[in-house]
Protein backbone atom coordinates (compact mmCIF):
# COMPACT_ATOMS: atom_id res chain seq x y z
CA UNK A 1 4.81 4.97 7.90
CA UNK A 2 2.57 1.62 8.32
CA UNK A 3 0.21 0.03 6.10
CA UNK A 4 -1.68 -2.95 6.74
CA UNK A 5 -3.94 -5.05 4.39
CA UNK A 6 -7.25 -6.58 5.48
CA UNK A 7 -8.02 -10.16 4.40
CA UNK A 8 -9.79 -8.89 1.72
CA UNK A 9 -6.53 -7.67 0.16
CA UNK A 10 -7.49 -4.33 0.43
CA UNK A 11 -5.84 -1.55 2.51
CA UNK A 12 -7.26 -1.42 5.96
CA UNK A 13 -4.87 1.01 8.16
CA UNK A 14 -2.36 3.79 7.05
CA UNK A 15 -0.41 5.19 9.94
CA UNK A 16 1.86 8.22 9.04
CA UNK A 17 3.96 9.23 11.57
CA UNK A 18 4.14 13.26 12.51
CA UNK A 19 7.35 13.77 11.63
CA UNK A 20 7.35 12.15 7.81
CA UNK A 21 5.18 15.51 7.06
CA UNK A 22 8.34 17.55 7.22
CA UNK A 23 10.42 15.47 4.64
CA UNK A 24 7.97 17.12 1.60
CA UNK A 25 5.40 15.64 -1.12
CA UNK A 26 8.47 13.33 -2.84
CA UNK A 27 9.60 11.44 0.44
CA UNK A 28 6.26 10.95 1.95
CA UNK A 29 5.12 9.52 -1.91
CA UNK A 30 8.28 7.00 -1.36
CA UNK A 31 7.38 6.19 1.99
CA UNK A 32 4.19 5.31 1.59
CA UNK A 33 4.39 3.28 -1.49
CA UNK A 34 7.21 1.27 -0.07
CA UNK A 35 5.02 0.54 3.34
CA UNK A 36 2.32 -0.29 0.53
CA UNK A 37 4.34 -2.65 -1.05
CA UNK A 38 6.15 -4.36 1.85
CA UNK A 39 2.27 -4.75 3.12
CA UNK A 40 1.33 -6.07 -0.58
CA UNK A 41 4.71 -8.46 -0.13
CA UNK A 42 3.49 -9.70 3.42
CA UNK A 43 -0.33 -10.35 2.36
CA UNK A 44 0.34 -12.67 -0.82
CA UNK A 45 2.84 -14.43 0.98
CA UNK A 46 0.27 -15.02 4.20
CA UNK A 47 -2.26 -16.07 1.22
CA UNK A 48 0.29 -18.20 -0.85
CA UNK A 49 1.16 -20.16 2.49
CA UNK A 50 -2.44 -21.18 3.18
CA UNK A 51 -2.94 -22.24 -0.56
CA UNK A 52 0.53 -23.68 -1.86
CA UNK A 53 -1.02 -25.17 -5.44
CA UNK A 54 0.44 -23.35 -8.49
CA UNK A 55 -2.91 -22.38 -9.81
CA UNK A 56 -4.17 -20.95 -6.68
CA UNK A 57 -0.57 -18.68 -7.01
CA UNK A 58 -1.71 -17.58 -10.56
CA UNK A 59 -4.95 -16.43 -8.83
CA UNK A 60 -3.20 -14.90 -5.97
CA UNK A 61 -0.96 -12.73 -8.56
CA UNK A 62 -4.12 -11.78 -10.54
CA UNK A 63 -5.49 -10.59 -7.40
CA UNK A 64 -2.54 -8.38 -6.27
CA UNK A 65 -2.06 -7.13 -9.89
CA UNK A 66 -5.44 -5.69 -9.26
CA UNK A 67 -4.92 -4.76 -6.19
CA UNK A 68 -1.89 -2.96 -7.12
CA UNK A 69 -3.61 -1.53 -9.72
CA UNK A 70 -6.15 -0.12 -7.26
CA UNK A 71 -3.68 1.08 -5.05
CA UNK A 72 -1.93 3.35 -7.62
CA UNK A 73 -5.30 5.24 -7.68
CA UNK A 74 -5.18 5.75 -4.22
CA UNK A 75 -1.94 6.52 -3.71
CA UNK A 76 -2.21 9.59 -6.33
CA UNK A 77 -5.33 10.90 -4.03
CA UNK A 78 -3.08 10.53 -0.52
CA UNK A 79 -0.48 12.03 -2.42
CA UNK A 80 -2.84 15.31 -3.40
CA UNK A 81 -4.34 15.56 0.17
CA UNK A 82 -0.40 15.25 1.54
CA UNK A 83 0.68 17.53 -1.07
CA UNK A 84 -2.59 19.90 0.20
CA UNK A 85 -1.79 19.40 3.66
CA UNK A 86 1.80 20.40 3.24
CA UNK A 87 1.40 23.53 1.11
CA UNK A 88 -1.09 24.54 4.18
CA UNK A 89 1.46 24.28 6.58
């Protein structure tokens, strides 16, 4: 599973690969919030390196907490349509 964040710190792509459908609701949850985070990870550090000033980091962490925040919302709706997709299966 791949996740990449747009510069707008939102989530642009998700790419779930076939075969992380067969490991169940619980794995595919895990898998995609840890490609979630490791994209989260990669994004403020891409942002913190263009704007190295410590207030511009307490912006920057603001930002992702919100982000984050966002993110939990949509990871409980991929996690219904996977869970949906699954029980179809």
């Amino acid at each position: 599973m791949a996740v990449t964040i747009g510069t707008d710190g939102l989530v642009d792509t998700v790419a779930i690969n076939p075969r992380a459908l067969r490991k169940g609701a619980q794995a595919i949850e895990e898998l995609t919030r840890e490609a979630v985070r490791e994209a989260q990870r990669d994004w403020f550090g891409r942002l913190a390196a263009q704007d190295p000033a410590p207030a511009s980091k307490e912006r920057l962490r603001a930002r992702l907490e919100e982000i984050q925040a966002e993110y939990s919302l949509r990871m409980e709706e991929i996690n219904r349509l996977m869970a949906g997709l699954l029980s179809t299966r």
